[in-house]
Structures are given as structure tokens and as C-alpha cells.
C-alpha atoms as a PDB file:
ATOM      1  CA  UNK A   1      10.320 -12.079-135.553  1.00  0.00           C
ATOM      2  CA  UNK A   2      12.309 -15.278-134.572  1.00  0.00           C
ATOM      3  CA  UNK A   3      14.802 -16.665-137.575  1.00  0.00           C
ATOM      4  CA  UNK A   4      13.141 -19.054-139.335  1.00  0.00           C
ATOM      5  CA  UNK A   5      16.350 -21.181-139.639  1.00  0.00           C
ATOM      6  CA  UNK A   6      16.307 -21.419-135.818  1.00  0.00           C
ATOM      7  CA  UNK A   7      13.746 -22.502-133.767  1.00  0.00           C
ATOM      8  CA  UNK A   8      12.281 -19.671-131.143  1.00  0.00           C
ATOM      9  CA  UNK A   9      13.485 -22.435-128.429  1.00  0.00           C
ATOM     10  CA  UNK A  10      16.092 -25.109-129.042  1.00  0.00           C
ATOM     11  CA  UNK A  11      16.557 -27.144-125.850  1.00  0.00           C
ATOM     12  CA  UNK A  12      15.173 -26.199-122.213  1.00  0.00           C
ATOM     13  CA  UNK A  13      18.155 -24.411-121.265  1.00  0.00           C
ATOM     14  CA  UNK A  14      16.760 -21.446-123.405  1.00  0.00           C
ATOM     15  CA  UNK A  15      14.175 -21.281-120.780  1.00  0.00           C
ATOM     16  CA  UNK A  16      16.676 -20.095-118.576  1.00  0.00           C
ATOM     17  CA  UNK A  17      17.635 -17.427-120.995  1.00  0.00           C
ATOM     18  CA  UNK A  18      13.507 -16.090-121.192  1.00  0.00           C
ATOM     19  CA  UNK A  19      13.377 -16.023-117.332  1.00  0.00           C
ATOM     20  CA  UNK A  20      15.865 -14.032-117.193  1.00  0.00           C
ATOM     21  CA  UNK A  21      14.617 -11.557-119.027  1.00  0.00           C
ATOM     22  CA  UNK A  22      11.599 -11.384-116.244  1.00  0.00           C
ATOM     23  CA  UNK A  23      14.532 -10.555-113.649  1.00  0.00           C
ATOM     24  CA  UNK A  24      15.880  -8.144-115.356  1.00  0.00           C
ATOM     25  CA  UNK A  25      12.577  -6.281-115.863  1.00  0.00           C
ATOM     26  CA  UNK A  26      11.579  -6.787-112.553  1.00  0.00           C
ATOM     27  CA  UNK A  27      15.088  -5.649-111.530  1.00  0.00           C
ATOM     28  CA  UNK A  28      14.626  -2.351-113.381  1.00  0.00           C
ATOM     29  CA  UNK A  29      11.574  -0.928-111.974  1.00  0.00           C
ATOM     30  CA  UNK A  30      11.783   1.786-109.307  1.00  0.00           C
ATOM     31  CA  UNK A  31      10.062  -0.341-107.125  1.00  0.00           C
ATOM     32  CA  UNK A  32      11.614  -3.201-107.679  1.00  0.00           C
ATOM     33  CA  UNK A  33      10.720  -6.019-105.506  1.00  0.00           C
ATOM     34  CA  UNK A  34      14.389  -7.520-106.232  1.00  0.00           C
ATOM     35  CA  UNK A  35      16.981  -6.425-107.194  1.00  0.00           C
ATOM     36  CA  UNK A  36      19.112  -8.801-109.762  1.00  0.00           C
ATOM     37  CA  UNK A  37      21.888  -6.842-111.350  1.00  0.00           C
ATOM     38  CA  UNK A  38      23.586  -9.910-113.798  1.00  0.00           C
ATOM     39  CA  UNK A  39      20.101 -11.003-115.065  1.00  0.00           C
ATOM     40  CA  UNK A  40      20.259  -8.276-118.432  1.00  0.00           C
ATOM     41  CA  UNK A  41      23.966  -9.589-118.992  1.00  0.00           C
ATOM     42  CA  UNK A  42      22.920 -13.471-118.793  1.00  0.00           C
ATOM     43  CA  UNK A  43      19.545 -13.298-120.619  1.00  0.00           C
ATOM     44  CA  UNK A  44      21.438 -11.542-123.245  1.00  0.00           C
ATOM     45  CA  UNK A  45      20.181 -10.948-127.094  1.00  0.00           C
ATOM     46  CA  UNK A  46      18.845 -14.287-127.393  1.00  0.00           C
ATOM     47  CA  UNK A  47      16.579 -13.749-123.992  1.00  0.00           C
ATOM     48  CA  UNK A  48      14.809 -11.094-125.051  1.00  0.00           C
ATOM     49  CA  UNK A  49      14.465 -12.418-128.530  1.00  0.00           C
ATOM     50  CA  UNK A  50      12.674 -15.601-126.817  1.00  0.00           C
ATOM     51  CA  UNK A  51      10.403 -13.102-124.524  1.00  0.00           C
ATOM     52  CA  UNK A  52       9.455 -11.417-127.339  1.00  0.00           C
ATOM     53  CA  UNK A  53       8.193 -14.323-129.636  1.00  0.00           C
ATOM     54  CA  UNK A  54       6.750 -16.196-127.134  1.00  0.00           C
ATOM     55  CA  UNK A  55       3.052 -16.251-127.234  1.00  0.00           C
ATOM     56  CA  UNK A  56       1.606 -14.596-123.975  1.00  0.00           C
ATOM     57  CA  UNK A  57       5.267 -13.988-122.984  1.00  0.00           C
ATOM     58  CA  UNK A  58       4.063 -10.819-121.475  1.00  0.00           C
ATOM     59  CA  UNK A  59       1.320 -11.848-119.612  1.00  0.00           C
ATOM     60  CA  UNK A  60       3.110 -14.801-118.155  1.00  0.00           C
ATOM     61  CA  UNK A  61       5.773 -12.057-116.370  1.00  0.00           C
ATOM     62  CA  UNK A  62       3.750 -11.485-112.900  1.00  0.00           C
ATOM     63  CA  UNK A  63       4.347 -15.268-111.997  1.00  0.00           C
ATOM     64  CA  UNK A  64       7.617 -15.647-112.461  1.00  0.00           C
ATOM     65  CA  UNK A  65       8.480 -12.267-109.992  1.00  0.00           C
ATOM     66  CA  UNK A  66       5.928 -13.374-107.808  1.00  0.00           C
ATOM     67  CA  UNK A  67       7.672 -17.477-108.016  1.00  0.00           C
ATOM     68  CA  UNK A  68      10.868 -15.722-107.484  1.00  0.00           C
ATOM     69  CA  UNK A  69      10.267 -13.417-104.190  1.00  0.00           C
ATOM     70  CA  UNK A  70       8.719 -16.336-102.488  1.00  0.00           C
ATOM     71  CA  UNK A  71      11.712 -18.531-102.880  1.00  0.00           C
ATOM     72  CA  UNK A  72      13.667 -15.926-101.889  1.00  0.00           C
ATOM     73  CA  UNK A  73      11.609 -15.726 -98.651  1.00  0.00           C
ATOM     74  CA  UNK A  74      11.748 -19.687 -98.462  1.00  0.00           C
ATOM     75  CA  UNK A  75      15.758 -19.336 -98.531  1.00  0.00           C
ATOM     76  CA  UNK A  76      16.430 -16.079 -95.827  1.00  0.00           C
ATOM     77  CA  UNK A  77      13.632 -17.796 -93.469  1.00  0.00           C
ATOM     78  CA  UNK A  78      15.164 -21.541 -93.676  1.00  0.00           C
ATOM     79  CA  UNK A  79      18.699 -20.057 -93.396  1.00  0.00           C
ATOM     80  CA  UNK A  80      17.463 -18.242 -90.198  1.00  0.00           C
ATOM     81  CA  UNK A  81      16.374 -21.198 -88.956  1.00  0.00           C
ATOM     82  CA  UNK A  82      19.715 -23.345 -89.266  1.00  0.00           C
ATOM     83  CA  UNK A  83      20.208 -24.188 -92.953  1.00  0.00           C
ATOM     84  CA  UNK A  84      23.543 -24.631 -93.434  1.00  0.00           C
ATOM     85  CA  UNK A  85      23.385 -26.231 -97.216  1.00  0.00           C
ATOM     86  CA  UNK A  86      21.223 -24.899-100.005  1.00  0.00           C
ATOM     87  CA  UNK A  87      20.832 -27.718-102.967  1.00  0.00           C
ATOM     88  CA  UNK A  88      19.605 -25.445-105.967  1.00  0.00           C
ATOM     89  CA  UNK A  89      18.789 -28.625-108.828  1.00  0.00           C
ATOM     90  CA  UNK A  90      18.859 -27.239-112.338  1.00  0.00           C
ATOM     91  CA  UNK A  91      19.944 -24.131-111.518  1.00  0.00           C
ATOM     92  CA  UNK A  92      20.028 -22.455-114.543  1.00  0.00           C
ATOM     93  CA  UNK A  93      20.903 -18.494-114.637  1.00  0.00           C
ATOM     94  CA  UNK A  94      19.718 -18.246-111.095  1.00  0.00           C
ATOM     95  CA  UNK A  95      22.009 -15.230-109.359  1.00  0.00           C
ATOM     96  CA  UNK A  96      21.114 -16.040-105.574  1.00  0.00           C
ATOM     97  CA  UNK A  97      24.596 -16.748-103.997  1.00  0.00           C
ATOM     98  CA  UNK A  98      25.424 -13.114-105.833  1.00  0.00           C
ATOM     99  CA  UNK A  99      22.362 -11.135-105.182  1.00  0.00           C
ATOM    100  CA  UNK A 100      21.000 -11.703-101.815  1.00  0.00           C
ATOM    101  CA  UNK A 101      21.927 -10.836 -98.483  1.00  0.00           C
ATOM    102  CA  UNK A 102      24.086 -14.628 -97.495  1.00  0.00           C
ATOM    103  CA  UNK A 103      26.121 -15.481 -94.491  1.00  0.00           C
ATOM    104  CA  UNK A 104      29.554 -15.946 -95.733  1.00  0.00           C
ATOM    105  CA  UNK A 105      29.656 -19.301 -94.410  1.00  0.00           C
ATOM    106  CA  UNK A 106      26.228 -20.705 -96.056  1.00  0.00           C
ATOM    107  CA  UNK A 107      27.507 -23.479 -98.679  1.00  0.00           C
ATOM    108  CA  UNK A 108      25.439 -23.358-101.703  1.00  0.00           C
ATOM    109  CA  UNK A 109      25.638 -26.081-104.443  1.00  0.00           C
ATOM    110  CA  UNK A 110      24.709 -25.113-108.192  1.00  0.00           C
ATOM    111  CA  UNK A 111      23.751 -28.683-110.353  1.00  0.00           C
ATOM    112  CA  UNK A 112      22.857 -27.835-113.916  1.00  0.00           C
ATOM    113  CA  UNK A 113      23.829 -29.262-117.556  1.00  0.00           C
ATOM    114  CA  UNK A 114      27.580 -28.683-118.312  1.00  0.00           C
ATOM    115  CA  UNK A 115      27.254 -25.938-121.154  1.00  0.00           C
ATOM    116  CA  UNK A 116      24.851 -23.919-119.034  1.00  0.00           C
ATOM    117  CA  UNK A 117      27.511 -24.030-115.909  1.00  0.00           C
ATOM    118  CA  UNK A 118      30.200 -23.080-118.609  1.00  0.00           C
ATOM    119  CA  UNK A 119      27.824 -19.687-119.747  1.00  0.00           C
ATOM    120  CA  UNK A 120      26.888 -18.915-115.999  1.00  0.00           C
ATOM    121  CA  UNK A 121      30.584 -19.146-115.182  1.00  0.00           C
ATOM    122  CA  UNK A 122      31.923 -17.089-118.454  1.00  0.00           C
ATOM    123  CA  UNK A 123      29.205 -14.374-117.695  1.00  0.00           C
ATOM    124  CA  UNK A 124      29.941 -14.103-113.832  1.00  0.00           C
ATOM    125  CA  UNK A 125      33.644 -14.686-113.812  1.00  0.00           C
ATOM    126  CA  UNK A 126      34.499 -11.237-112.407  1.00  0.00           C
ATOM    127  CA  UNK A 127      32.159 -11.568-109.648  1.00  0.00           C
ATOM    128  CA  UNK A 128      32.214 -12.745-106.238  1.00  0.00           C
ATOM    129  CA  UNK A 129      29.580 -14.659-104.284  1.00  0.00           C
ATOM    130  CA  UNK A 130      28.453 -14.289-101.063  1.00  0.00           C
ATOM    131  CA  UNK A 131      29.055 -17.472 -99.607  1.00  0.00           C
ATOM    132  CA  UNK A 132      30.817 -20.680-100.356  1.00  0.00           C
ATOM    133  CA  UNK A 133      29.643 -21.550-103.911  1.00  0.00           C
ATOM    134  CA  UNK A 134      30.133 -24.923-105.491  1.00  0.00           C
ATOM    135  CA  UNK A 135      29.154 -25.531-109.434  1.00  0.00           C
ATOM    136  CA  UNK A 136      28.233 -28.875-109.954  1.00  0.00           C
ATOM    137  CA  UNK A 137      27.791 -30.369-113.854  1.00  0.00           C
ATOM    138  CA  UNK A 138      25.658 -33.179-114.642  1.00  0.00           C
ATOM    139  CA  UNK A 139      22.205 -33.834-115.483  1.00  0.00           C
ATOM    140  CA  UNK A 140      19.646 -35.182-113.171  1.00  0.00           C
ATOM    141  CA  UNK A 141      18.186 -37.486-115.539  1.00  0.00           C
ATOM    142  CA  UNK A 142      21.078 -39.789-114.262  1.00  0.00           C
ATOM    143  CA  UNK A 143      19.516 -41.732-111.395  1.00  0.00           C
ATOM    144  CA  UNK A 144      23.039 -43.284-109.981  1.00  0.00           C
ATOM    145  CA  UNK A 145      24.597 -39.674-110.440  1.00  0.00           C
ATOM    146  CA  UNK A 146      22.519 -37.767-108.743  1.00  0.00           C
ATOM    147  CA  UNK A 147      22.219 -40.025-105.999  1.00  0.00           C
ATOM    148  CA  UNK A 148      26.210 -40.125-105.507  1.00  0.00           C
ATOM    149  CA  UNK A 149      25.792 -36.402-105.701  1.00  0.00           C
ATOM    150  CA  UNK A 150      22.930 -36.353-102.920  1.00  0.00           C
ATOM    151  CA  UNK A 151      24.954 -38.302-100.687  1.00  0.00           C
ATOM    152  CA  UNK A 152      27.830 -36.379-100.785  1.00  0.00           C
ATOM    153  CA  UNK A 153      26.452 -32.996-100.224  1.00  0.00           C
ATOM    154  CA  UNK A 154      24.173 -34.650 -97.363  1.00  0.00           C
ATOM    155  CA  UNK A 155      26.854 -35.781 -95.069  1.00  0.00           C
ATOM    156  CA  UNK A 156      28.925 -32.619 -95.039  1.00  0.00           C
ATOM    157  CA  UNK A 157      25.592 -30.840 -93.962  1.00  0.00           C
ATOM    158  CA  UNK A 158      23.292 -30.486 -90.877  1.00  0.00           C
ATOM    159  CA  UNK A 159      20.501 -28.830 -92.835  1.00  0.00           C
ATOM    160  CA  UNK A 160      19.815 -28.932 -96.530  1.00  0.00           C
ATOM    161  CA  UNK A 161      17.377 -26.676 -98.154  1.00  0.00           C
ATOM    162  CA  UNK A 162      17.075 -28.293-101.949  1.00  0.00           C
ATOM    163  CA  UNK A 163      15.294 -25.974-104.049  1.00  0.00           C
ATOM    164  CA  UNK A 164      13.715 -27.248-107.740  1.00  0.00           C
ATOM    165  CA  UNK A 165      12.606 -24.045-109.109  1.00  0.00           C
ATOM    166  CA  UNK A 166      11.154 -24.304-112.469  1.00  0.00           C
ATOM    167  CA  UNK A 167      12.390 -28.282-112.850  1.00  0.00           C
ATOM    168  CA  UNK A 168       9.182 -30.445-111.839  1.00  0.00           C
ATOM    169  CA  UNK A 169       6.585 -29.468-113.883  1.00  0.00           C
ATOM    170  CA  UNK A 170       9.095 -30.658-117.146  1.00  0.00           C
ATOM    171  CA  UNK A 171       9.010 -34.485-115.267  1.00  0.00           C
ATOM    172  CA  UNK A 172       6.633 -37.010-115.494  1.00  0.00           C
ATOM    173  CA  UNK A 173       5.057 -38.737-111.833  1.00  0.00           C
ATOM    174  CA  UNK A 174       7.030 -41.362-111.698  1.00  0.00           C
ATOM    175  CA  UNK A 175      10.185 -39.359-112.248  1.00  0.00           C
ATOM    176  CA  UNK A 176       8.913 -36.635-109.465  1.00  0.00           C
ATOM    177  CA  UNK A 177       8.213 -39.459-107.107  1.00  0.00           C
ATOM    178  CA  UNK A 178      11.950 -40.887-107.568  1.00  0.00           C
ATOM    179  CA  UNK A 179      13.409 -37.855-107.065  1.00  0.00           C
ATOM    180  CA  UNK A 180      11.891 -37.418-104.267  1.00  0.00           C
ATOM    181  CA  UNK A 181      12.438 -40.430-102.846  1.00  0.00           C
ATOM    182  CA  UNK A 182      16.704 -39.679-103.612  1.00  0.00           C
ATOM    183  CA  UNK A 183      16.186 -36.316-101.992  1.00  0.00           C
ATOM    184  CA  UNK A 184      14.576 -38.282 -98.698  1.00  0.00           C
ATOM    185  CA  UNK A 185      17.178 -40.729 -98.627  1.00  0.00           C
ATOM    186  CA  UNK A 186      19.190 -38.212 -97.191  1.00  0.00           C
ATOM    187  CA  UNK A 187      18.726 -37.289 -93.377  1.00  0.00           C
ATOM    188  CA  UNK A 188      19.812 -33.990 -93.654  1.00  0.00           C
ATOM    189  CA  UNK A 189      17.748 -33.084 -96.806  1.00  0.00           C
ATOM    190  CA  UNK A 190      15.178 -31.402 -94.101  1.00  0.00           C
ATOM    191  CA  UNK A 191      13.555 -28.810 -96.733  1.00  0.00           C
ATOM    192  CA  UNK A 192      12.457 -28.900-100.198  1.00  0.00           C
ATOM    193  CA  UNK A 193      11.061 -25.831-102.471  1.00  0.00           C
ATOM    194  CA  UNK A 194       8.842 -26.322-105.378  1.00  0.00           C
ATOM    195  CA  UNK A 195       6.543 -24.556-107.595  1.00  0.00           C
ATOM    196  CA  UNK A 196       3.073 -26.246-108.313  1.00  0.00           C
ATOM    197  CA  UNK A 197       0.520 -26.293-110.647  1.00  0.00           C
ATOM    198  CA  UNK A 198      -2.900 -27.513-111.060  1.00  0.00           C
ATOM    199  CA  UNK A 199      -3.988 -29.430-114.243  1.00  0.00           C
ATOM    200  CA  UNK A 200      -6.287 -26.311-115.235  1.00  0.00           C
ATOM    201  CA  UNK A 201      -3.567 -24.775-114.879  1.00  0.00           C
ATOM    202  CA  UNK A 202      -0.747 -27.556-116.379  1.00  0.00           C
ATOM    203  CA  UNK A 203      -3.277 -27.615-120.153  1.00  0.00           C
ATOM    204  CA  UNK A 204      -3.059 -23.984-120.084  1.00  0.00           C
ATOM    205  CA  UNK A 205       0.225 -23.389-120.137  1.00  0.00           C
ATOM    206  CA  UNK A 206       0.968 -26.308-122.756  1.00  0.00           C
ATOM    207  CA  UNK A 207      -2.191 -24.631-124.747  1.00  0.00           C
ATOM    208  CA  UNK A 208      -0.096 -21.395-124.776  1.00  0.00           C
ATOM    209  CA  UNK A 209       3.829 -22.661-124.274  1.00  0.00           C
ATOM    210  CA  UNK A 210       3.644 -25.337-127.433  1.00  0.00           C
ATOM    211  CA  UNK A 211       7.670 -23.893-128.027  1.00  0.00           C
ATOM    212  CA  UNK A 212       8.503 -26.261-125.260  1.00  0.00           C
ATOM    213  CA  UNK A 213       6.862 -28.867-126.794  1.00  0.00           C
ATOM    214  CA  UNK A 214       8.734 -28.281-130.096  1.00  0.00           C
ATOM    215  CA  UNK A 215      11.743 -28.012-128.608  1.00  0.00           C
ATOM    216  CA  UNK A 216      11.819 -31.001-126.997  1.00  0.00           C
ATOM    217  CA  UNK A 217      10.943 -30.005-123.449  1.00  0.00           C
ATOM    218  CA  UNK A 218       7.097 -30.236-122.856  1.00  0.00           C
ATOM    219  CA  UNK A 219       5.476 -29.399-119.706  1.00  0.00           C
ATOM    220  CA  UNK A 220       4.502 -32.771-117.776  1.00  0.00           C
ATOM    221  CA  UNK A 221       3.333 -32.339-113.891  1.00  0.00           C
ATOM    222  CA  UNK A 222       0.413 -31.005-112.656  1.00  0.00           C
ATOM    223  CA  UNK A 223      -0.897 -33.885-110.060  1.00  0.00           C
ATOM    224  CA  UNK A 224      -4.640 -33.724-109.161  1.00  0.00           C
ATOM    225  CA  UNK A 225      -3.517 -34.466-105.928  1.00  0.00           C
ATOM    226  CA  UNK A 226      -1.906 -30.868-105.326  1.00  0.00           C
ATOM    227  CA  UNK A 227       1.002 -30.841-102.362  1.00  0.00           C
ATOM    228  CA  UNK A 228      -0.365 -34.250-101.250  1.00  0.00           C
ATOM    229  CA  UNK A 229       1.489 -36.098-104.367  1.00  0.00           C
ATOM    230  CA  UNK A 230       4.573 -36.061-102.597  1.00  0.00           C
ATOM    231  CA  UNK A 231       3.525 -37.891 -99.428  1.00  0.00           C
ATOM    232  CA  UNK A 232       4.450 -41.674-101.129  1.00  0.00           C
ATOM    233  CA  UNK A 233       8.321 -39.895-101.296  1.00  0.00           C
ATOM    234  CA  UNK A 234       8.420 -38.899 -98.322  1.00  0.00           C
ATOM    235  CA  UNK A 235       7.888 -35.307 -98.011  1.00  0.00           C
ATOM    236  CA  UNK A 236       4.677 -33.102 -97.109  1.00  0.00           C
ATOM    237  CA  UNK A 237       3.121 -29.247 -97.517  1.00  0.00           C
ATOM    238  CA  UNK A 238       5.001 -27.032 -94.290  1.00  0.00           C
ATOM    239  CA  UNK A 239       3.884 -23.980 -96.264  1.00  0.00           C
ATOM    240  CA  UNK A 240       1.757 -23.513 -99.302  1.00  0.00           C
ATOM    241  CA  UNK A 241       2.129 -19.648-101.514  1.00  0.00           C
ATOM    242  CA  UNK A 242      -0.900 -18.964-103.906  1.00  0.00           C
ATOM    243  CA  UNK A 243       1.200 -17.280-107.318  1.00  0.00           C
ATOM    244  CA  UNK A 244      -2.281 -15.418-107.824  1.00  0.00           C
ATOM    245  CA  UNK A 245      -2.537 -14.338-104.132  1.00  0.00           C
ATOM    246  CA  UNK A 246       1.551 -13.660-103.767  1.00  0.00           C
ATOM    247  CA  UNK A 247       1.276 -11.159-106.834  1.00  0.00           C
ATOM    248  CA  UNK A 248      -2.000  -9.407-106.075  1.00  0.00           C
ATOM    249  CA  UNK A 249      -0.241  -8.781-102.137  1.00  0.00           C
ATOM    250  CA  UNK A 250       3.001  -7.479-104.258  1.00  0.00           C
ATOM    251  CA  UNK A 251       0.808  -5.517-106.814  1.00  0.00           C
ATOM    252  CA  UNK A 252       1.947  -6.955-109.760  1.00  0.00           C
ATOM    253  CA  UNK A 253      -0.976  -8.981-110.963  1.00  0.00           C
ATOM    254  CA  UNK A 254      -2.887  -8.015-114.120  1.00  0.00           C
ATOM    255  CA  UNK A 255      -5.831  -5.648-113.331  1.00  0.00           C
ATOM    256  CA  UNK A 256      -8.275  -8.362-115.147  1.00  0.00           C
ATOM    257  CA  UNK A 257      -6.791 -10.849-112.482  1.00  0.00           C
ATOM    258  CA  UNK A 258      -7.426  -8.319-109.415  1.00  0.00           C
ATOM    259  CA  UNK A 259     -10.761  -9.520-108.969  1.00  0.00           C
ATOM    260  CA  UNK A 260      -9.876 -13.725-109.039  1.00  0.00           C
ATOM    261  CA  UNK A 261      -7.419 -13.079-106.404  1.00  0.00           C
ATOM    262  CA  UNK A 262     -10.059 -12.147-103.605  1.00  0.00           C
ATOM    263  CA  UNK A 263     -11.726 -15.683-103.988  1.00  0.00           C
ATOM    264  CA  UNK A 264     -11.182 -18.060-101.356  1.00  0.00           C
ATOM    265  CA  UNK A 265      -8.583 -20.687-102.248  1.00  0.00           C
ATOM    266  CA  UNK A 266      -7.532 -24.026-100.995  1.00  0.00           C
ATOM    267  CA  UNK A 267      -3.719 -25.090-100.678  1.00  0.00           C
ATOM    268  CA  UNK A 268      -4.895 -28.766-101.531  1.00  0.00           C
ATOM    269  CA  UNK A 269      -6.530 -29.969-104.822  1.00  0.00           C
ATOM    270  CA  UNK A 270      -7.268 -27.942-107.331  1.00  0.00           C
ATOM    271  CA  UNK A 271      -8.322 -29.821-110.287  1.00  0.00           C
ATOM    272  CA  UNK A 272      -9.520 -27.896-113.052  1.00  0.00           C
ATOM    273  CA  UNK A 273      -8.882 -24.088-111.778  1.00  0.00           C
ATOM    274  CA  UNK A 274      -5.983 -22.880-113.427  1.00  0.00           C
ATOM    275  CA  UNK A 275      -3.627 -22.766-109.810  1.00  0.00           C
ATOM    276  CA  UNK A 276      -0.214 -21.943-109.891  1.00  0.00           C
ATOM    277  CA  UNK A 277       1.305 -22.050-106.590  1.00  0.00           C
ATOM    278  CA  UNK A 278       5.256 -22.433-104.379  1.00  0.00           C
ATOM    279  CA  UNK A 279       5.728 -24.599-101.948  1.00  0.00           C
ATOM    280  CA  UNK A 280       8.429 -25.550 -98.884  1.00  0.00           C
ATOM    281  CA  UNK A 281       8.446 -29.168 -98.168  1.00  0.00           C
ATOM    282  CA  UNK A 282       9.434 -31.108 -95.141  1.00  0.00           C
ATOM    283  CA  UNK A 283       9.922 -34.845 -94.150  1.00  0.00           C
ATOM    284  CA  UNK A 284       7.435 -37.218 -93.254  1.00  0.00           C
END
């Protein structure tokens, strides 16, 4: 049972902590589909604490391996193809520049909140990263920051990947649309990874997630429009990854969900079917 005194979730950077957890399982099966060796260390007591009070935490697992390998696909193919620059925005306790298989010379730019830069850093300070790692601290909320931030890491790049991985779906429309627009501003910004959901799929998770929404950090985007929102920034669908479809091909979905995952789907709208999905982004 969570302490009463303390809230199950304080802030949104415990969300980190609970995701980690989902590594570290996924880490520690035989067949592992990754392989993430600091996630136990960074999710820590309080991770498993969270995973364990949430409500559905369990059932919610399967999404977050199945969010994970495709970004991790996104990254190796994009890299193959002359990325240069990964942007990863809100980073959190994400081990990438550690744990995967990097050209040396790959630059890779971490932005996330100061104190959970500071715990990343304290955690990982005896290891090395694969490529050229730069930490960046300061929150994205601040429009003339990021932007100074944008243009700096865009013109000491050819390529940019940016990747948002778990960051949209806290922001309202407008403040998806603007940072798009930032990320477009930039010439070199040539990819962008997301994960998606529908608005089934947005009112079931704050139905079941209502810790976010006490702590401060409720769940916000889930555009009717699907992929298609983020043609007025600038950016449309190169690629679009099912969550239900990704896990059933990786065997890790739910047998209850086995079934669901043979219907047809479309990688546009969704409206009210509960449709989680990643996707890679290009220009206009």
C-alpha cells in the first residue's frame, strides 16, 4: 500500500520512475525483446512502489515494451539512413545512448527537468555511453528556451531525429501544434517520433490513470484527427505502428487482446476505438 502521507505520484517525473519498472521487467525475461541493464537501478524502491499501486499498472505493461521496441527501430533505421543528431525531449530515465548498439560518433542530446538530469546522472555516473552524449536541463514549457535550444542543436547537425516519447499526450493542442511548429523551424529537424492515441483511447486511460490527474499531470492529447493533426505544424505520418498490432507480432499482448489484434485497422482517425499507436514524422 502507498503511504498515506505521500501521494502514490507527486509530479510527472515519477512517471519516469513507473516506466522504468516496465524495462526492467521486460529486461529480465529470457526472451527479452531488450535488453536494459540500468532500468532496476533507476526505477529504484519508489518505481516499483508506483507499479504496484497503480490501478491496472499490470495490464498497462505490454504497451510500454511494445512503445519502446518501435522507437528503438525508429532510431537504428533513421541512423542508417544519415541521422547524425538524435533530439530525445523529456527524456526522463531513458538508457538509449547506454544500451543500444550506437556509432561512436552519433551526437545525442538529453533535455529533461534539472532534478531528473541530476538522478539520471548520479545513477549512471560510472557508465559510459556509446556515443557523444550531451545532458541538457530545462523545461520545455519555456517557449523562448526551447527555441534557443532548437536552434542550436539544428545548425551543428545535418539530420535530426527528435524523439517525444511519452511527452505529447500530457500537452494540450495548441501547445502540440507550437511545438511543432519550433521543431519545423529548424531545417535539419528532418524526423520526429511520437506515440499516439485515440480519444477512446485518451478517456480510458484518464478513467484508469486519475494519479496523474492528482498529481498535477493529467493526460491531455488524443486529436480526432489521428497523425493528420500535425499537418498545420508542419510535419506528416512517414510511418504509422499499431501498439495493439506491434505487441500481438512480439507476443506480448494479453490473451483477451489476441483476438482485437486480427481486426483490420486504419493508421488515420480513430475516434472512439481505444487506439494507441507510434509514429515517425517527416516535413511537409
Amino acid at each position: 500500500m502507498a503511504n498515506q502521507a505521500e501521494p502514490l505520484l507527486r509530479n510527472i517525473s515519477d512517471t519516469a520512475l513507473w516506466v522504468a519498472v516496465f524495462r526492467a521487467r521486460e529486461s529480465e525475461r529470457p526472451d527479452a525483446l531488450f535488453r536494459d541493464p540500468y532500468a532496476r537501478q533507476l526505477a529504484g524502491e519508489r518505481g516499483e512502489k508506483i507499479a504496484r499501486g497503480m490501478q491496472a499498472g499490470l495490464r498497462y505493461e505490454w504497451p510500454y515494451t511494445a512503445r519502446t521496441v518501435r522507437f528503438d527501430q525508429i532510431i537504428t533505421e533513421q541512423i542508417s539512413r544519415g541521422t547524425d543528431t538524435v533530439l530525445n525531449l523529456a527524456a526522463g530515465l531513458d538508457t538509449r545512448p547506454y544500451r543500444m548498439e550506437l556509432p561512436p560518433s552519433l551526437r545525442w542530446v538529453e533535455v529533461d527537468l534539472p532534478e531528473m538530469i541530476d538522478y539520471k546522472e548520479q545513477v549512471l555516473r560510472a557508465e559510459k555511453p556509446r556515443c557523444v552524449l550531451e545532458r541538457v536541463r530545462l523545461d520545455l514549457a519555456s517557449v523562448a528556451a526551447r527555441r534557443e535550444l532548437f536552434q542550436r542543436v539544428g545548425s551543428n547537425a545535418r539530420k535530426v531525429l527528435v524523439l517525444t516519447e511519452g511527452l505529447i499526450v500530457y500537452l494540450s493542442r495548441d501547445e502540440v501544434t507550437a511545438l511543432g511548429k519550433d521543431l519545423a523551424a529548424q531545417e535539419s529537424f528532418r524526423d520526429w517520433a511520437i506515440d499516439l492515441c485515440s480519444p477512446g483511447l485518451l478517456k480510458m486511460l484518464q478513467k484508469n490513470l486519475g494519479a496523474l490527474k492528482d498529481a498535477g499531470s493529467p493526460l491531455k492529447f488524443g486529436p480526432e484527427e489521428g497523425p493528420e493533426f500535425f499537418a498545420t505544424a508542419g510535419w506528416k505520418a512517414a510511418e504509422v505502428y499499431s501498439m495493439l498490432k506491434t505487441a500481438a507480432k512480439l507476443r506480448r499482448l494479453p490473451f483477451g487482446l489476441r483476438l482485437a489484434a486480427l481486426l483490420p485497422e486504419s493508421s488515420g482517425r480513430q475516434g472512439s476505438r481505444p487506439w494507441g499507436g507510434v509514429c515517425r514524422l517527416t516535413r511537409v
